[in-house]
PDB file of N, CA and C in Angstrom:
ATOM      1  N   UNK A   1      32.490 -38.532  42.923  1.00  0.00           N
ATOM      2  CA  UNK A   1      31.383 -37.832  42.321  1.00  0.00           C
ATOM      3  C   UNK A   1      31.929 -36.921  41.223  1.00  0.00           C
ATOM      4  N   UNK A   2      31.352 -37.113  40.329  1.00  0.00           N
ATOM      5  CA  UNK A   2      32.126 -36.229  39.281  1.00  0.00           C
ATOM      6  C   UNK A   2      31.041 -34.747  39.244  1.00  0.00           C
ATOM      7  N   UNK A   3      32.095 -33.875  38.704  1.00  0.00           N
ATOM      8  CA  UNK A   3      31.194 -32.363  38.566  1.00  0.00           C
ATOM      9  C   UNK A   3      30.392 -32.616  37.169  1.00  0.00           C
ATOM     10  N   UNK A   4      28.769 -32.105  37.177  1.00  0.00           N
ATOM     11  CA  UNK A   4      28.129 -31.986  36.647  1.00  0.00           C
ATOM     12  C   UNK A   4      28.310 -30.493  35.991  1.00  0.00           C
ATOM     13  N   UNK A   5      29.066 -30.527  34.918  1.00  0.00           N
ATOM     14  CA  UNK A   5      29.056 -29.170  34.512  1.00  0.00           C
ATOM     15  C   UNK A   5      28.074 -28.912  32.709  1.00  0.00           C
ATOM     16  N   UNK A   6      27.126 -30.098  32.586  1.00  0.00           N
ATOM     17  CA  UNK A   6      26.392 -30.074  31.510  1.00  0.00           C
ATOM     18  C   UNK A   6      24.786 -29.437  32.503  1.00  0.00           C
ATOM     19  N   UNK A   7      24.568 -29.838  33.386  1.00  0.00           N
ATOM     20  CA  UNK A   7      23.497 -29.377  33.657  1.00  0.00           C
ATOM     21  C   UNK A   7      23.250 -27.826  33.565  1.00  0.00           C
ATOM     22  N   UNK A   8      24.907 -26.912  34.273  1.00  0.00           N
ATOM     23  CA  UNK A   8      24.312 -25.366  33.971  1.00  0.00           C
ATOM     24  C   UNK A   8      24.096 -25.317  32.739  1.00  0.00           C
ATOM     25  N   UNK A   9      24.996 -25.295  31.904  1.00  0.00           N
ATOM     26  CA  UNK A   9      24.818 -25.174  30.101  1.00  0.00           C
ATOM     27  C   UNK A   9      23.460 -25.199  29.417  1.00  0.00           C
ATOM     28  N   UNK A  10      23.032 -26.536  29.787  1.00  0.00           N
ATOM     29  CA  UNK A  10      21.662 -27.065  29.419  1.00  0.00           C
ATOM     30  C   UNK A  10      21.124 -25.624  29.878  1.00  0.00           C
ATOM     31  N   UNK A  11      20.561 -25.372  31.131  1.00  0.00           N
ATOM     32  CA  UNK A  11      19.726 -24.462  31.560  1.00  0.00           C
ATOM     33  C   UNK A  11      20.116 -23.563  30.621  1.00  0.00           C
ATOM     34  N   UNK A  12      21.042 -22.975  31.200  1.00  0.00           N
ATOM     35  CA  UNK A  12      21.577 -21.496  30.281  1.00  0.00           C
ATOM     36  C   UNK A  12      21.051 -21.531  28.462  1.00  0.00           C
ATOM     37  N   UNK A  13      21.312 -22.336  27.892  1.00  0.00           N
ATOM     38  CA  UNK A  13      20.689 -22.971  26.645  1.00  0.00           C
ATOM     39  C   UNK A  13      19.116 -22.514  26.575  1.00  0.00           C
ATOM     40  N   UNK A  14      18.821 -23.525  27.421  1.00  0.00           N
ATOM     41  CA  UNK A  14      17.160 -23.535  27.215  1.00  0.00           C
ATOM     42  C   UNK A  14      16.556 -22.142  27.947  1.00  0.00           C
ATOM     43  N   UNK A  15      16.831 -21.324  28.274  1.00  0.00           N
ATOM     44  CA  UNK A  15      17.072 -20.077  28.767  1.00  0.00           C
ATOM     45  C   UNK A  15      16.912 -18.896  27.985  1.00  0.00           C
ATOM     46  N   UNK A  16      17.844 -19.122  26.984  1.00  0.00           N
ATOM     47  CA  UNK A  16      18.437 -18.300  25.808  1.00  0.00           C
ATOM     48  C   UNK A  16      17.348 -18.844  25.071  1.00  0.00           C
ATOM     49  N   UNK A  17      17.025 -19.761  24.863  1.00  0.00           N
ATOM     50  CA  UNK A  17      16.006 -19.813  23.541  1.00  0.00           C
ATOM     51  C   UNK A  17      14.748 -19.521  24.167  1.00  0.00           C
ATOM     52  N   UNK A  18      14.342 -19.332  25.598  1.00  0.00           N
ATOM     53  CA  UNK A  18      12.732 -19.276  26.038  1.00  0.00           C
ATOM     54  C   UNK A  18      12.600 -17.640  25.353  1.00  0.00           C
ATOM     55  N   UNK A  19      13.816 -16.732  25.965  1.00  0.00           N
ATOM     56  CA  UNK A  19      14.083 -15.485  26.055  1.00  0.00           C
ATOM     57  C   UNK A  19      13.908 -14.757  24.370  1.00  0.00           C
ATOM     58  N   UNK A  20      14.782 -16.024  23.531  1.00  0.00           N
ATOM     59  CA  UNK A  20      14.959 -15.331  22.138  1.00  0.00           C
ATOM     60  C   UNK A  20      13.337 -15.655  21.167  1.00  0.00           C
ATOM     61  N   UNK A  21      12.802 -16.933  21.953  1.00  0.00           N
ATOM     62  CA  UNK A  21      11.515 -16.728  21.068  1.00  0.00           C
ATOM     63  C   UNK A  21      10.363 -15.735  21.869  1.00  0.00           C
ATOM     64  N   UNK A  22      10.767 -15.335  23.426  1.00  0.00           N
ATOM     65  CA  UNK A  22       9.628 -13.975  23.795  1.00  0.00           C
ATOM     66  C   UNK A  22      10.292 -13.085  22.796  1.00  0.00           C
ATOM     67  N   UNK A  23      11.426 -12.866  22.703  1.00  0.00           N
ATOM     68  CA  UNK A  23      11.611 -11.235  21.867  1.00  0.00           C
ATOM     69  C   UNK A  23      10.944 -11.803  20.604  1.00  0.00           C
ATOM     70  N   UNK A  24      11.075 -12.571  19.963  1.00  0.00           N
ATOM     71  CA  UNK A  24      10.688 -12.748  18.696  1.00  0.00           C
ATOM     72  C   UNK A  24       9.012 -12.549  18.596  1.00  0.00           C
ATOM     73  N   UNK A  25       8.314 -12.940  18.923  1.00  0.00           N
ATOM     74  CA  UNK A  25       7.100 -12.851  19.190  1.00  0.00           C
ATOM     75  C   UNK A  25       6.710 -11.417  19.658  1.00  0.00           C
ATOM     76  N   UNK A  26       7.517 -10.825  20.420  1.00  0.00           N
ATOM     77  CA  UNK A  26       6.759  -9.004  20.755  1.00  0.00           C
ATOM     78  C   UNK A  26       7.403  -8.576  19.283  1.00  0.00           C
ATOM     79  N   UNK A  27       8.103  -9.168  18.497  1.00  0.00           N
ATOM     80  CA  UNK A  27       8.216  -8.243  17.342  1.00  0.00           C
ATOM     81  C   UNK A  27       7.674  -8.406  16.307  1.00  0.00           C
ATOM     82  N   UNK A  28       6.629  -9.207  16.320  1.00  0.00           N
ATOM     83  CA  UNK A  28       6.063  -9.716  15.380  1.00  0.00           C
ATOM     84  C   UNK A  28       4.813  -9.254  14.956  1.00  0.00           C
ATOM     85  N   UNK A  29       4.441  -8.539  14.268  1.00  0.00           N
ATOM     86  CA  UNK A  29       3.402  -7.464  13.589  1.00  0.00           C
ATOM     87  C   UNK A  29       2.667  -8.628  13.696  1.00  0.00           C
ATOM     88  N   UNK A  30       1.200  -7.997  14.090  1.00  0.00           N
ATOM     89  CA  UNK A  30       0.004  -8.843  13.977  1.00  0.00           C
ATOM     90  C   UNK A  30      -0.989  -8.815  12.739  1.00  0.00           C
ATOM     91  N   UNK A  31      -1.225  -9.755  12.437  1.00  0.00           N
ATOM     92  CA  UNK A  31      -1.558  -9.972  10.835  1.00  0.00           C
ATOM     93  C   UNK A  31      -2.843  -8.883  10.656  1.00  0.00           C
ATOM     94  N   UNK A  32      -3.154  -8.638   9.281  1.00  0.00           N
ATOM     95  CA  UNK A  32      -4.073  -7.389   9.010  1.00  0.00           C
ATOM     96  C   UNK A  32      -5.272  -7.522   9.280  1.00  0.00           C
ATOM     97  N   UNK A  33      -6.702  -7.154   9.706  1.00  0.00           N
ATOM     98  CA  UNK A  33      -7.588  -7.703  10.514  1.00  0.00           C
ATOM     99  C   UNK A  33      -8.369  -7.953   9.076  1.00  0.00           C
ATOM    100  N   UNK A  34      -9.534  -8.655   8.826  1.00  0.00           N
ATOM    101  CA  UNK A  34     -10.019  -9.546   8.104  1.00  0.00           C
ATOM    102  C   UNK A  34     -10.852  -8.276   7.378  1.00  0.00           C
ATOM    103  N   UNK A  35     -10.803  -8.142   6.062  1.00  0.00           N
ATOM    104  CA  UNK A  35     -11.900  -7.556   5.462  1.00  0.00           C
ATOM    105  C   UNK A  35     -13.377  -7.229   5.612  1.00  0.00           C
ATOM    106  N   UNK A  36     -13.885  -6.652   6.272  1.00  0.00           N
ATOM    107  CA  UNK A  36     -15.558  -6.415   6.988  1.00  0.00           C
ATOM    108  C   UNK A  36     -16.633  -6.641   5.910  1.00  0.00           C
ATOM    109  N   UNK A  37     -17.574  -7.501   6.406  1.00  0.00           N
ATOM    110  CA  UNK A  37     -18.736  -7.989   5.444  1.00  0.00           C
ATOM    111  C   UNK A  37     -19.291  -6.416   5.214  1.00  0.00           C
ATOM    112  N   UNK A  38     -19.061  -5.446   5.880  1.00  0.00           N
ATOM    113  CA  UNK A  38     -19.667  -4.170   5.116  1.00  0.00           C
ATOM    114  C   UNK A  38     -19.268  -3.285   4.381  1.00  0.00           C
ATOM    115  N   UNK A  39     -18.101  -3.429   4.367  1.00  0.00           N
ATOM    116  CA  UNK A  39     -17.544  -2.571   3.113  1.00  0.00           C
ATOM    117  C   UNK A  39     -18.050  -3.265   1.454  1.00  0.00           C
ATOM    118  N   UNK A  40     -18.279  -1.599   0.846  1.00  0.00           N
ATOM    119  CA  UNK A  40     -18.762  -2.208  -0.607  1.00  0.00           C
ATOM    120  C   UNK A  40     -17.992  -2.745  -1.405  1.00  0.00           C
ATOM    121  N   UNK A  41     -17.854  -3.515  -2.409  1.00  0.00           N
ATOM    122  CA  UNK A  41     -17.296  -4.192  -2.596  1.00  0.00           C
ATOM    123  C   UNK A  41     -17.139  -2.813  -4.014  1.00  0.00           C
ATOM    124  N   UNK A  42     -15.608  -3.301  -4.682  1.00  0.00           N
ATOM    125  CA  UNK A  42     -14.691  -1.937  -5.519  1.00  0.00           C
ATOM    126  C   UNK A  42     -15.506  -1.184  -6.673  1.00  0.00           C
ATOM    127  N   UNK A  43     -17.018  -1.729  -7.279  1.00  0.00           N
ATOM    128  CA  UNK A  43     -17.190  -1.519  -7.997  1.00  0.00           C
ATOM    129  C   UNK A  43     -18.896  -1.218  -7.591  1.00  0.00           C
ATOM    130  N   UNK A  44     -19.163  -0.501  -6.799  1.00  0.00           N
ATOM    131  CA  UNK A  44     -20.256   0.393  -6.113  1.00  0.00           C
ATOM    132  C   UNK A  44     -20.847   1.629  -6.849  1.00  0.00           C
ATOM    133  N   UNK A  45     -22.113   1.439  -6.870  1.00  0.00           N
ATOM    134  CA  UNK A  45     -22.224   2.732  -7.358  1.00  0.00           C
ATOM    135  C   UNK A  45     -22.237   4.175  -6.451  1.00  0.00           C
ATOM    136  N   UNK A  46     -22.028   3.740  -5.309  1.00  0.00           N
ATOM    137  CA  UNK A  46     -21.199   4.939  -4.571  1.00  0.00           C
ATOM    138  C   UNK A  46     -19.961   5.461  -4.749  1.00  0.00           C
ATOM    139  N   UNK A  47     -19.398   4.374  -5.204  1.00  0.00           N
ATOM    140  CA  UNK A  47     -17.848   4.927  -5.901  1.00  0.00           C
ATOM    141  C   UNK A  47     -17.578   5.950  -7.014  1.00  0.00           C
ATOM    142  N   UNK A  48     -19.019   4.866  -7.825  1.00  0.00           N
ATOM    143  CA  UNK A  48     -19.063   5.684  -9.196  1.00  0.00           C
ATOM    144  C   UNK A  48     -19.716   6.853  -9.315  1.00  0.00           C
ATOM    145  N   UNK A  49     -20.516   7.263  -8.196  1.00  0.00           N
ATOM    146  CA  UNK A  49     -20.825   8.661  -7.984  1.00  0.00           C
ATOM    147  C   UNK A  49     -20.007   9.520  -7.343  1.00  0.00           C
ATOM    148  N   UNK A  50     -19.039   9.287  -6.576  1.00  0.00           N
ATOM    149  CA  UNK A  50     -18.105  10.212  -5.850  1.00  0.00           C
ATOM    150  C   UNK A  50     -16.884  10.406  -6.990  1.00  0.00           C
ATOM    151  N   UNK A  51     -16.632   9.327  -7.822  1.00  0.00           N
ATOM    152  CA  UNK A  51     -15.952   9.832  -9.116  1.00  0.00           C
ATOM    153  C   UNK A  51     -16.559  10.883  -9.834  1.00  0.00           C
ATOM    154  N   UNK A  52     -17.584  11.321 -10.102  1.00  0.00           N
ATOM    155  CA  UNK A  52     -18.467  12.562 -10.995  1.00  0.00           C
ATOM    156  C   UNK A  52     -18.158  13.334 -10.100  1.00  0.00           C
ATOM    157  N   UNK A  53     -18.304  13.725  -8.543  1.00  0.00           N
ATOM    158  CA  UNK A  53     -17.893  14.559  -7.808  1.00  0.00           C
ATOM    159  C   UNK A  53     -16.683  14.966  -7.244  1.00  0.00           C
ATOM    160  N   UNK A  54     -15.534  16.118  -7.758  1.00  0.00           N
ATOM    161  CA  UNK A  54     -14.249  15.797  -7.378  1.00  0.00           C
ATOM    162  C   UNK A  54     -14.642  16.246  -6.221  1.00  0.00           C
ATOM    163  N   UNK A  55     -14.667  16.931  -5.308  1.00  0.00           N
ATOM    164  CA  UNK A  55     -15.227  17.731  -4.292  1.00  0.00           C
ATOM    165  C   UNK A  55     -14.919  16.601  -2.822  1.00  0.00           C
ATOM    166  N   UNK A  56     -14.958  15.289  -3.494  1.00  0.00           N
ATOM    167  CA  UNK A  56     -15.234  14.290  -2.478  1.00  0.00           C
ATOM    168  C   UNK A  56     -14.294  13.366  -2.276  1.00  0.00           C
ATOM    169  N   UNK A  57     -13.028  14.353  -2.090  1.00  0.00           N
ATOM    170  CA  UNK A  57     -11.475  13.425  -1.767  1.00  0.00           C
ATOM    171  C   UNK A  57     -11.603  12.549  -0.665  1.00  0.00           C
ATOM    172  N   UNK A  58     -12.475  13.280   0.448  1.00  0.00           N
ATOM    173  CA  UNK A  58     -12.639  12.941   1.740  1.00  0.00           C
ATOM    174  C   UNK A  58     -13.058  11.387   1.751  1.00  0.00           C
ATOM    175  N   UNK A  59     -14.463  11.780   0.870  1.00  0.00           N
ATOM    176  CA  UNK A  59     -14.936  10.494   0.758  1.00  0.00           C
ATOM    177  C   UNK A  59     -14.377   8.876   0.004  1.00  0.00           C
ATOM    178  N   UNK A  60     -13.585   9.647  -1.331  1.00  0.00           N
ATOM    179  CA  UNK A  60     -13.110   8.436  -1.497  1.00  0.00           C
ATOM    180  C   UNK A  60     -11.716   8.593  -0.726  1.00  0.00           C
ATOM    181  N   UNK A  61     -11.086   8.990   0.057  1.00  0.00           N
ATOM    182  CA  UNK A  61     -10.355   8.392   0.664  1.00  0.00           C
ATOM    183  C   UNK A  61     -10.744   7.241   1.761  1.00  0.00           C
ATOM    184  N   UNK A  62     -12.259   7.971   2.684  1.00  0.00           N
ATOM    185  CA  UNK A  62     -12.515   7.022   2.862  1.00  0.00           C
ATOM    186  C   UNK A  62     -12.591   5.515   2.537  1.00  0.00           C
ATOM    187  N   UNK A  63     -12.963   5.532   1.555  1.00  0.00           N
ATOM    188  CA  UNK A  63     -13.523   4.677   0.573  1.00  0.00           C
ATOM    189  C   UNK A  63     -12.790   3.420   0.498  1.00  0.00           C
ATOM    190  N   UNK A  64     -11.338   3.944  -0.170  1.00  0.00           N
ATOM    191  CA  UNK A  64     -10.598   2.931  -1.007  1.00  0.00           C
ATOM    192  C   UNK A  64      -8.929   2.935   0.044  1.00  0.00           C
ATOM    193  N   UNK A  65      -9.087   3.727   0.656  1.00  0.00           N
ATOM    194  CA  UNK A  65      -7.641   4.498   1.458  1.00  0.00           C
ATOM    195  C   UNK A  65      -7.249   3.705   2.764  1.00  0.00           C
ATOM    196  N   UNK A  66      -8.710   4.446   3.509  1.00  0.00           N
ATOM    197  CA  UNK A  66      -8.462   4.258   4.831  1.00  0.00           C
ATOM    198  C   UNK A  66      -8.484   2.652   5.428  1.00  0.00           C
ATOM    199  N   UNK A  67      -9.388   1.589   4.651  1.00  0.00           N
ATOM    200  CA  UNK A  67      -8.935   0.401   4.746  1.00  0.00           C
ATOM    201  C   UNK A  67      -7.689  -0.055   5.412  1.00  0.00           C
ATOM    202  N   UNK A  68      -6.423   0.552   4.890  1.00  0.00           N
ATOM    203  CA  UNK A  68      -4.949   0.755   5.063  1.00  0.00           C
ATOM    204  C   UNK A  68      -4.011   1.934   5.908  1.00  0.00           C
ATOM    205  N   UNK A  69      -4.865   2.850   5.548  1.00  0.00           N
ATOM    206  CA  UNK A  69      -4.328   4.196   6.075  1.00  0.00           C
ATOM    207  C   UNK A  69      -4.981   5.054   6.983  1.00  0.00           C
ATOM    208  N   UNK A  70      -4.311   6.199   8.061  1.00  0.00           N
ATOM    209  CA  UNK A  70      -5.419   6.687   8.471  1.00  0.00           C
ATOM    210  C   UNK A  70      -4.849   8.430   7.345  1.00  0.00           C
ATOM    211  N   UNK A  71      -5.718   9.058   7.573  1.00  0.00           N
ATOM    212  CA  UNK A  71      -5.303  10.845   6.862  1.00  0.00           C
ATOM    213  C   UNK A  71      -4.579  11.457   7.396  1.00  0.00           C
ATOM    214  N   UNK A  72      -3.524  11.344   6.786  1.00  0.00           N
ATOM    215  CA  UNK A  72      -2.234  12.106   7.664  1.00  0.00           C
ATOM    216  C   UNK A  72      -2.823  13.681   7.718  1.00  0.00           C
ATOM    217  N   UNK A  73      -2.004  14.150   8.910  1.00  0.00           N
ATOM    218  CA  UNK A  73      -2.612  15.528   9.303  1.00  0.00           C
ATOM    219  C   UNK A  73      -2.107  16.595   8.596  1.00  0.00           C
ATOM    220  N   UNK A  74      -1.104  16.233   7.810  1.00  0.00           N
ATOM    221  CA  UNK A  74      -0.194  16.888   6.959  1.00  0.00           C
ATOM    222  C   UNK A  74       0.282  15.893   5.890  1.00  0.00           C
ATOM    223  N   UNK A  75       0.542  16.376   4.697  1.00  0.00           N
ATOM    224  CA  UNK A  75       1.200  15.668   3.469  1.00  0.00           C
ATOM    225  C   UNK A  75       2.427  16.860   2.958  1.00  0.00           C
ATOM    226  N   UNK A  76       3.819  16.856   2.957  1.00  0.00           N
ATOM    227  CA  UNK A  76       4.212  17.540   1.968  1.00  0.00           C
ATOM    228  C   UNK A  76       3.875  17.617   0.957  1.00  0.00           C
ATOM    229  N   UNK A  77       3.830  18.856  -0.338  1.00  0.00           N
ATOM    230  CA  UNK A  77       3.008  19.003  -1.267  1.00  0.00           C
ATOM    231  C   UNK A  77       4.590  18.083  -2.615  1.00  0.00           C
ATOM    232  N   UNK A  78       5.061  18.339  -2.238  1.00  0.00           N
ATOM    233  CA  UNK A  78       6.587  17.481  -2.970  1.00  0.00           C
ATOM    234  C   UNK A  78       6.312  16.037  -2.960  1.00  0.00           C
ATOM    235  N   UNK A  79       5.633  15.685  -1.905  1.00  0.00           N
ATOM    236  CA  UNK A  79       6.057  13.839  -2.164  1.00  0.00           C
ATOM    237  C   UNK A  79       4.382  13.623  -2.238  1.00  0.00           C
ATOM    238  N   UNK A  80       3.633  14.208  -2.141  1.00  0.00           N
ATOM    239  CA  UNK A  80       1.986  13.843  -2.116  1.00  0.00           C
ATOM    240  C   UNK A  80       1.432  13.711  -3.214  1.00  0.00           C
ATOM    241  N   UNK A  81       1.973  14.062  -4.629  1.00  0.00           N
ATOM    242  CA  UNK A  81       2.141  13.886  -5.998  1.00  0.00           C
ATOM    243  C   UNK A  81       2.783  12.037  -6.340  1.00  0.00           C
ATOM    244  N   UNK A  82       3.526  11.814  -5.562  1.00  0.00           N
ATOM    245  CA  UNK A  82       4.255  10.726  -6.074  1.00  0.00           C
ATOM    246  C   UNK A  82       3.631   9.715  -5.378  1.00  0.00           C
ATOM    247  N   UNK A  83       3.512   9.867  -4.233  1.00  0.00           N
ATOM    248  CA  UNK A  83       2.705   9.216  -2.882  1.00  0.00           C
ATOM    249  C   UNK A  83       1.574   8.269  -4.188  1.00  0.00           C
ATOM    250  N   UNK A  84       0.556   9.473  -4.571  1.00  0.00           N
ATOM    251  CA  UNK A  84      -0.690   9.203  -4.477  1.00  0.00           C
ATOM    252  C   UNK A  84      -0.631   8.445  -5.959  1.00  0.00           C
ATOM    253  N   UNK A  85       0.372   8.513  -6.992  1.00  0.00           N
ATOM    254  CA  UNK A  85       0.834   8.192  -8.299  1.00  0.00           C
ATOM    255  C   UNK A  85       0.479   6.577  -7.651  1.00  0.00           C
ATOM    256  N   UNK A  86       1.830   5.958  -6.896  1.00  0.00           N
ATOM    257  CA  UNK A  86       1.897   4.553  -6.880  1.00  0.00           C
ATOM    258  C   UNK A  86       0.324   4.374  -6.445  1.00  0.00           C
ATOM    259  N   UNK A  87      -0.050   4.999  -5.072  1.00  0.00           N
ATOM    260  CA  UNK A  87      -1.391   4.129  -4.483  1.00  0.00           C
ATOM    261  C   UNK A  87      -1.965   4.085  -5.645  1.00  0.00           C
ATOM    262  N   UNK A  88      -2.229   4.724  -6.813  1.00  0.00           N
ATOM    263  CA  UNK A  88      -3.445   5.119  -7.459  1.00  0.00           C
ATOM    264  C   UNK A  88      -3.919   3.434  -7.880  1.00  0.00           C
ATOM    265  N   UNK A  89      -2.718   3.273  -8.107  1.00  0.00           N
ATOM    266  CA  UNK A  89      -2.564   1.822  -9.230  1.00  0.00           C
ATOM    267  C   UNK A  89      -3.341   0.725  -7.967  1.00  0.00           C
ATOM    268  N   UNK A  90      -2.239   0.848  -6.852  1.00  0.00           N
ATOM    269  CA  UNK A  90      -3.309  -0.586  -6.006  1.00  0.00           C
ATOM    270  C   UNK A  90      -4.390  -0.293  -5.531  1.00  0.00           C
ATOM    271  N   UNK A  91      -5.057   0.605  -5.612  1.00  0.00           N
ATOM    272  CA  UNK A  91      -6.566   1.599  -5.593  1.00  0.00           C
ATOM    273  C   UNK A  91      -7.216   1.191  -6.244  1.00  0.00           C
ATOM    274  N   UNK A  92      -6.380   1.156  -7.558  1.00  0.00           N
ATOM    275  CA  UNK A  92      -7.254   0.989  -8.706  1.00  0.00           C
ATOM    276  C   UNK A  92      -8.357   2.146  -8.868  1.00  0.00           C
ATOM    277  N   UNK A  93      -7.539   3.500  -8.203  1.00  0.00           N
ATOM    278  CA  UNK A  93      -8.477   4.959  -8.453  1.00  0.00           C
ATOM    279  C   UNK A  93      -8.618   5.386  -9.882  1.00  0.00           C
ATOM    280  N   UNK A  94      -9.361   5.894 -10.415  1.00  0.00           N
ATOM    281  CA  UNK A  94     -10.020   6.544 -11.663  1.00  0.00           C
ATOM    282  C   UNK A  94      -8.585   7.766 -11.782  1.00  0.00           C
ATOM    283  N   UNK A  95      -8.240   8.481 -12.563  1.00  0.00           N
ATOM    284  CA  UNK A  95      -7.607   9.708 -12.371  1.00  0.00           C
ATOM    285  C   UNK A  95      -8.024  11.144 -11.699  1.00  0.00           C
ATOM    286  N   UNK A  96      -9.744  10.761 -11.898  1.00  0.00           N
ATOM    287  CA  UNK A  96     -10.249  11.719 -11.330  1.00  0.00           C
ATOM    288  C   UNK A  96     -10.738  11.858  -9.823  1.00  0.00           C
ATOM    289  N   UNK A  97     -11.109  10.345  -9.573  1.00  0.00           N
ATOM    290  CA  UNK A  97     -11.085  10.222  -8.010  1.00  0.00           C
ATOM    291  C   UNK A  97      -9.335  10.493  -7.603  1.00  0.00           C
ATOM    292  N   UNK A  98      -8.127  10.245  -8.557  1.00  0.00           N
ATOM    293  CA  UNK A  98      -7.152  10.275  -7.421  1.00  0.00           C
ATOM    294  C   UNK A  98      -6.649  12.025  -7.487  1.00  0.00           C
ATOM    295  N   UNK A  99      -7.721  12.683  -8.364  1.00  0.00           N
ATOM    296  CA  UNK A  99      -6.973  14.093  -8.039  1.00  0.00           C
ATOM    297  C   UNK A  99      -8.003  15.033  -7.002  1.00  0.00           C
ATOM    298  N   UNK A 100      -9.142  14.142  -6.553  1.00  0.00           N
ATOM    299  CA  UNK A 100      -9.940  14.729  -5.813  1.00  0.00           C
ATOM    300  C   UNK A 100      -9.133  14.307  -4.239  1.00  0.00           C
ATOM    301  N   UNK A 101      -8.306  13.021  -4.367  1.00  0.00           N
ATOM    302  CA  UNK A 101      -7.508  12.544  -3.163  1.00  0.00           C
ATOM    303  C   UNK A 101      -6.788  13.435  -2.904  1.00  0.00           C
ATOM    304  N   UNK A 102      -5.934  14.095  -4.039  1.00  0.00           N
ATOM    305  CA  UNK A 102      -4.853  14.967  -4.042  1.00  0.00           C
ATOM    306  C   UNK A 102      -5.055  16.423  -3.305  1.00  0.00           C
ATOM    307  N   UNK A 103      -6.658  16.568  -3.540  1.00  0.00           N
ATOM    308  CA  UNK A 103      -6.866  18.002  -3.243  1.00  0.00           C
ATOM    309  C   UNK A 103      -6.982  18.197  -1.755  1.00  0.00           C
ATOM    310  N   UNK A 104      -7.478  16.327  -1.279  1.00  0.00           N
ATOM    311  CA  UNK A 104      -7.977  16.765   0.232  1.00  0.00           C
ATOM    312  C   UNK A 104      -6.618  16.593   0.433  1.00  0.00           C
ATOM    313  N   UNK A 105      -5.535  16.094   0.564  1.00  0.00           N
ATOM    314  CA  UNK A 105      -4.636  15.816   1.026  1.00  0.00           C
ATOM    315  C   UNK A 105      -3.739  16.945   1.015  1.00  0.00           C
ATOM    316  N   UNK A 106      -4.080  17.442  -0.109  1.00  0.00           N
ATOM    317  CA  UNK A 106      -2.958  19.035  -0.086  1.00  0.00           C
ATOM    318  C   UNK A 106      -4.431  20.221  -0.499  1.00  0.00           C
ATOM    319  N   UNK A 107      -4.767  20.331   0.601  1.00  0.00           N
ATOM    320  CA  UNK A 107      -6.273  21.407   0.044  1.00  0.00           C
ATOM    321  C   UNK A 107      -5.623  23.259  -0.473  1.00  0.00           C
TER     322      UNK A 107
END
């Protein structure tokens, strides 16, 4: 009778890969949830009224922000300038909606 020494291997093998695709899978960010038939679509005239109002960071953060983000409870006033520079662009915020962002964020 000869020793079967391919059968542990095998196991041990198929083992290692059951193990390496569970870790792979708990690390795997779950894709972004689908855009909601109720959000207005970028060019609202709710938008375009909370732009006339700076007053209403809140709101357009809501707005255009929170989609992505929630309101941090704090912003350093050093990086909340630069922060809000890049978003502005994939926002596609007005200058004046993004300094009404600025204010809620650093009031």
């Amino acid at each position: 009778m000869k020793p079967n020494y391919l059968s542990g291997g095998v196991f041990l093998v198929g083992l290692l890969l059951v193990a390496t695709a569970a870790a792979m899978q708990a690390q795997a960010r779950p894709s972004p949830p689908a855009p909601s038939q109720t959000a207005p679509p970028p060019n609202t005239p709710a938008k375009a009224s909370a732009s006339h109002d700076a007053d209403n960071g809140d709101l357009i953060f809501a707005q255009n922000c929170s989609r992505c983000h929630r309101a941090p409870e704090s912003v350093s006033p050093r990086i909340a300038g630069t922060v809000l520079r890049h978003m502005r662009v994939r926002a596609q915020l007005s200058q004046t909606d993004a300094e009404a962002v600025l204010r809620f964020l650093n009031p």
